[in-house]
C-alpha atoms as a PDB file:
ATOM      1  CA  UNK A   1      -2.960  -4.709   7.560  1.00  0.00           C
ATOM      2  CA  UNK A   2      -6.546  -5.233   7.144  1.00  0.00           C
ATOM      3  CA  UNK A   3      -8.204  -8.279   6.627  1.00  0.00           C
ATOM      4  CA  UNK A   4     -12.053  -9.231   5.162  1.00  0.00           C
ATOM      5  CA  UNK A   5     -13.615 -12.809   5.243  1.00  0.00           C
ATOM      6  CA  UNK A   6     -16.688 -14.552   3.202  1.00  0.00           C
ATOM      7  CA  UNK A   7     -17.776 -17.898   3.133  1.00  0.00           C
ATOM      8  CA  UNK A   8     -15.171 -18.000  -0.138  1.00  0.00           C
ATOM      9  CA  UNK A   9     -12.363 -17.047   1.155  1.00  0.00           C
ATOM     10  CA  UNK A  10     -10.092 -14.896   3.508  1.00  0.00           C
ATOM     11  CA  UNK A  11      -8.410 -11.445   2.219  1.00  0.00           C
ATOM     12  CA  UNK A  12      -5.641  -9.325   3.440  1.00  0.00           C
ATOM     13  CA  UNK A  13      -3.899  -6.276   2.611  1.00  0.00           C
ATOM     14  CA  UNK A  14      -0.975  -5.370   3.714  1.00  0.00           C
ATOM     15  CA  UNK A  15       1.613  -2.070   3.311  1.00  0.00           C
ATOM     16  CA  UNK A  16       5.159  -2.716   4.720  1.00  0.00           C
ATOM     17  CA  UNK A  17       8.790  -1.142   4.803  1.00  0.00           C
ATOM     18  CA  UNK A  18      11.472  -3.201   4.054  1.00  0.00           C
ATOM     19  CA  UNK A  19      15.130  -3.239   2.306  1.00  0.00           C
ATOM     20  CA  UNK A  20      15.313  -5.100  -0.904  1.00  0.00           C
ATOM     21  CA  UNK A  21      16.593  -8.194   0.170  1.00  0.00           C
ATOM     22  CA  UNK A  22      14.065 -10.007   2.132  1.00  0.00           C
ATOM     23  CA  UNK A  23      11.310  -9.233  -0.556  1.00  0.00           C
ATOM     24  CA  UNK A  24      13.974 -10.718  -3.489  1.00  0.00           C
ATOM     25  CA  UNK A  25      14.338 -14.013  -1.332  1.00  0.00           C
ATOM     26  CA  UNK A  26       9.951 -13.693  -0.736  1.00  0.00           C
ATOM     27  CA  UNK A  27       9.762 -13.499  -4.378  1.00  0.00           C
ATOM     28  CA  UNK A  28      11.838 -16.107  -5.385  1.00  0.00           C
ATOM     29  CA  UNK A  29      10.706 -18.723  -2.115  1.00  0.00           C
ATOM     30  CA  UNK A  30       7.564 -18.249  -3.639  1.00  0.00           C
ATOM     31  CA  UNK A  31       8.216 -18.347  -6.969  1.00  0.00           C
ATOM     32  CA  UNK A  32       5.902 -15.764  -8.203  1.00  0.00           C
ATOM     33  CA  UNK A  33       6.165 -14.582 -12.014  1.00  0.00           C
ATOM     34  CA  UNK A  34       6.539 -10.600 -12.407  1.00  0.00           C
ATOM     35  CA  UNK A  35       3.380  -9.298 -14.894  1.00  0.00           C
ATOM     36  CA  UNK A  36       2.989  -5.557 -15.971  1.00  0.00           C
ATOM     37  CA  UNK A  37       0.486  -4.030 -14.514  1.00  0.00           C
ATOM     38  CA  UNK A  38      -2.397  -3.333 -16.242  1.00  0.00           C
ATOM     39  CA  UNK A  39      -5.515  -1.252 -15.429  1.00  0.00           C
ATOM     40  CA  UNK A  40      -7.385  -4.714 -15.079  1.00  0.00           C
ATOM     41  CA  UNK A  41      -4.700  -6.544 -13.702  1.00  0.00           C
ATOM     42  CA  UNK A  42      -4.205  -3.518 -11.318  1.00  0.00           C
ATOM     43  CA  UNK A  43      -8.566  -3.746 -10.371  1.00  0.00           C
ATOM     44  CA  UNK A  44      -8.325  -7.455 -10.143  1.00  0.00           C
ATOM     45  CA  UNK A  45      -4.972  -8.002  -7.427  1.00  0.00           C
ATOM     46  CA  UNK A  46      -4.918  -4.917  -5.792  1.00  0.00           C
ATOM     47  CA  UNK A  47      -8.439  -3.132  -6.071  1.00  0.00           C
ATOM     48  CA  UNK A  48     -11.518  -5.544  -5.959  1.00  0.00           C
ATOM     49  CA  UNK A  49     -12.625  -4.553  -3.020  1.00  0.00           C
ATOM     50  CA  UNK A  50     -12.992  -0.728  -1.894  1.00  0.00           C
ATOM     51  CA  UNK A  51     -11.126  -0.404   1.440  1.00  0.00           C
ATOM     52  CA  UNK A  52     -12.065   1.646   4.451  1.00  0.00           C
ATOM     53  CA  UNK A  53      -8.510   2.872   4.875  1.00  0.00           C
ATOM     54  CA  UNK A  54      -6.566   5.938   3.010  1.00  0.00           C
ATOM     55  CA  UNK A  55      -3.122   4.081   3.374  1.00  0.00           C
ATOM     56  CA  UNK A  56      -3.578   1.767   0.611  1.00  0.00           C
ATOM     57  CA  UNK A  57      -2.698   3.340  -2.631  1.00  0.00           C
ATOM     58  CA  UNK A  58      -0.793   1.133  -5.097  1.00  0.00           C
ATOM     59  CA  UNK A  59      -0.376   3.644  -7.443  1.00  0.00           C
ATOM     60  CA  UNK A  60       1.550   5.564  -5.497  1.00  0.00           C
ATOM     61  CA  UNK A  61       4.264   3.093  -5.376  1.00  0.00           C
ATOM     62  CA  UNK A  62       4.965   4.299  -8.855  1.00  0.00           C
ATOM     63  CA  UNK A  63       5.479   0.699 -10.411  1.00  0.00           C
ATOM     64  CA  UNK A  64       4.696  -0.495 -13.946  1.00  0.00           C
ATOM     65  CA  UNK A  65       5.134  -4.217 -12.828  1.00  0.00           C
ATOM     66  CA  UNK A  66       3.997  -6.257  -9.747  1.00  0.00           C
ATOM     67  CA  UNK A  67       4.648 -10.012  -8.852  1.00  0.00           C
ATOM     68  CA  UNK A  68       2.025 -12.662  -8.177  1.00  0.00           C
ATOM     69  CA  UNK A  69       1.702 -16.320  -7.608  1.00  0.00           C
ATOM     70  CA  UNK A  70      -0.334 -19.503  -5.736  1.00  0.00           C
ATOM     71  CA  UNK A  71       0.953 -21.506  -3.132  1.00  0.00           C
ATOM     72  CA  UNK A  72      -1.289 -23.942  -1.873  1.00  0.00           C
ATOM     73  CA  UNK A  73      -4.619 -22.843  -1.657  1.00  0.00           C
ATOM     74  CA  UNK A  74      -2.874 -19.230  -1.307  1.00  0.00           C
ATOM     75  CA  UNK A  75      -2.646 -16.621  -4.198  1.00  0.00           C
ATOM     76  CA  UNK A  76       0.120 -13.476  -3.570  1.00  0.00           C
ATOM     77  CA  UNK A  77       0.150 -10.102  -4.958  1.00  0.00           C
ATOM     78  CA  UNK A  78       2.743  -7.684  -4.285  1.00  0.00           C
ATOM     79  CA  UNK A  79       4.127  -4.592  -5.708  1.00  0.00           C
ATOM     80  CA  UNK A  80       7.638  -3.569  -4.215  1.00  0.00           C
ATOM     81  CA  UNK A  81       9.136  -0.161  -4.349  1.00  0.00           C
ATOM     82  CA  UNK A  82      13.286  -0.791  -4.035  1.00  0.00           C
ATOM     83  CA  UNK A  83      13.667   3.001  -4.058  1.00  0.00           C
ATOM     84  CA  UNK A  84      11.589   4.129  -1.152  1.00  0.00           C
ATOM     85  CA  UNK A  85      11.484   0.422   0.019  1.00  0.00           C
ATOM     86  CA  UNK A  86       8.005   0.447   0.407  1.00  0.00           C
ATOM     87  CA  UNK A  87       5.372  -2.248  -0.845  1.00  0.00           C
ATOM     88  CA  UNK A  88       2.101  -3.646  -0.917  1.00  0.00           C
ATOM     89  CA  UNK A  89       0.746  -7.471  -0.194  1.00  0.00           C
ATOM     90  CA  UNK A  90      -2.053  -8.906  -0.983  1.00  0.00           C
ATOM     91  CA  UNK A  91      -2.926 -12.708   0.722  1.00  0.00           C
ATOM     92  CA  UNK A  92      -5.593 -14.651  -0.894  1.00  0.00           C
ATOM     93  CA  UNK A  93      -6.677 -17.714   1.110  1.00  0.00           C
ATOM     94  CA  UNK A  94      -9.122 -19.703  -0.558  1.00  0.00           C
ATOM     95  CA  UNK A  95     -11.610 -21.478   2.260  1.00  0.00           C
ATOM     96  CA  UNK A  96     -12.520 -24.903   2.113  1.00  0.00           C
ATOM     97  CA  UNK A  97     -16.109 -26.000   3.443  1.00  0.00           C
ATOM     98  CA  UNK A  98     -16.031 -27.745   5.971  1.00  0.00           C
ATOM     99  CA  UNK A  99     -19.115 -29.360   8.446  1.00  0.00           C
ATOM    100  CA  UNK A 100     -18.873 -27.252  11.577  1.00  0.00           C
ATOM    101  CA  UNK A 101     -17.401 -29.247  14.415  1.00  0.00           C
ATOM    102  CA  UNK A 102     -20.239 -29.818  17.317  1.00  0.00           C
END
């Protein structure tokens, strides 16, 4: 994974290998809602931000569809590959501001 923080908030990506399973029961604990991807729904969960890295590629997962949600102060984006049981994360952590403790 890879993360980046502003003042905003905190981002990370992630890429993982996993059977179906424990991404069903992530999907459901979390309750996020399963969209189509679209070319701006693609640039706004998975591509805002150019990353330094060559492993992240969600295109090449091959999916027209991807799952997202909140939780908290927390928004999820994943798309899930069941065939190659690969998939891509992305944590959203929004930061509150708070005085610096002295």
């Amino acid at each position: 994974g890879i993360q980046q923080l502003t003042p905003e908030r905190k981002t990370a990506w992630f890429t993982f290998e996993v059977d179906r399973v424990p991404v069903e029961q992530f999907i459901r604990a979390l309750k996020l809602k399963q969209l189509d991807i679209t070319p701006e729904l693609m640039q706004q969960n998975f591509k805002s931000v150019e990353l330094p890295v060559d492993w992240w590629q969600p295109e090449s997962l091959g999916r027209q569809t991807f799952f997202t949600g909140v939780n908290a102060d927390q928004t999820f984006s994943l798309i899930y590959n069941a065939e190659v049981k690969k998939g891509l994360l992305v944590i959203t952590t929004m930061l509150t501001n708070q005085p610096l403790k002295r």
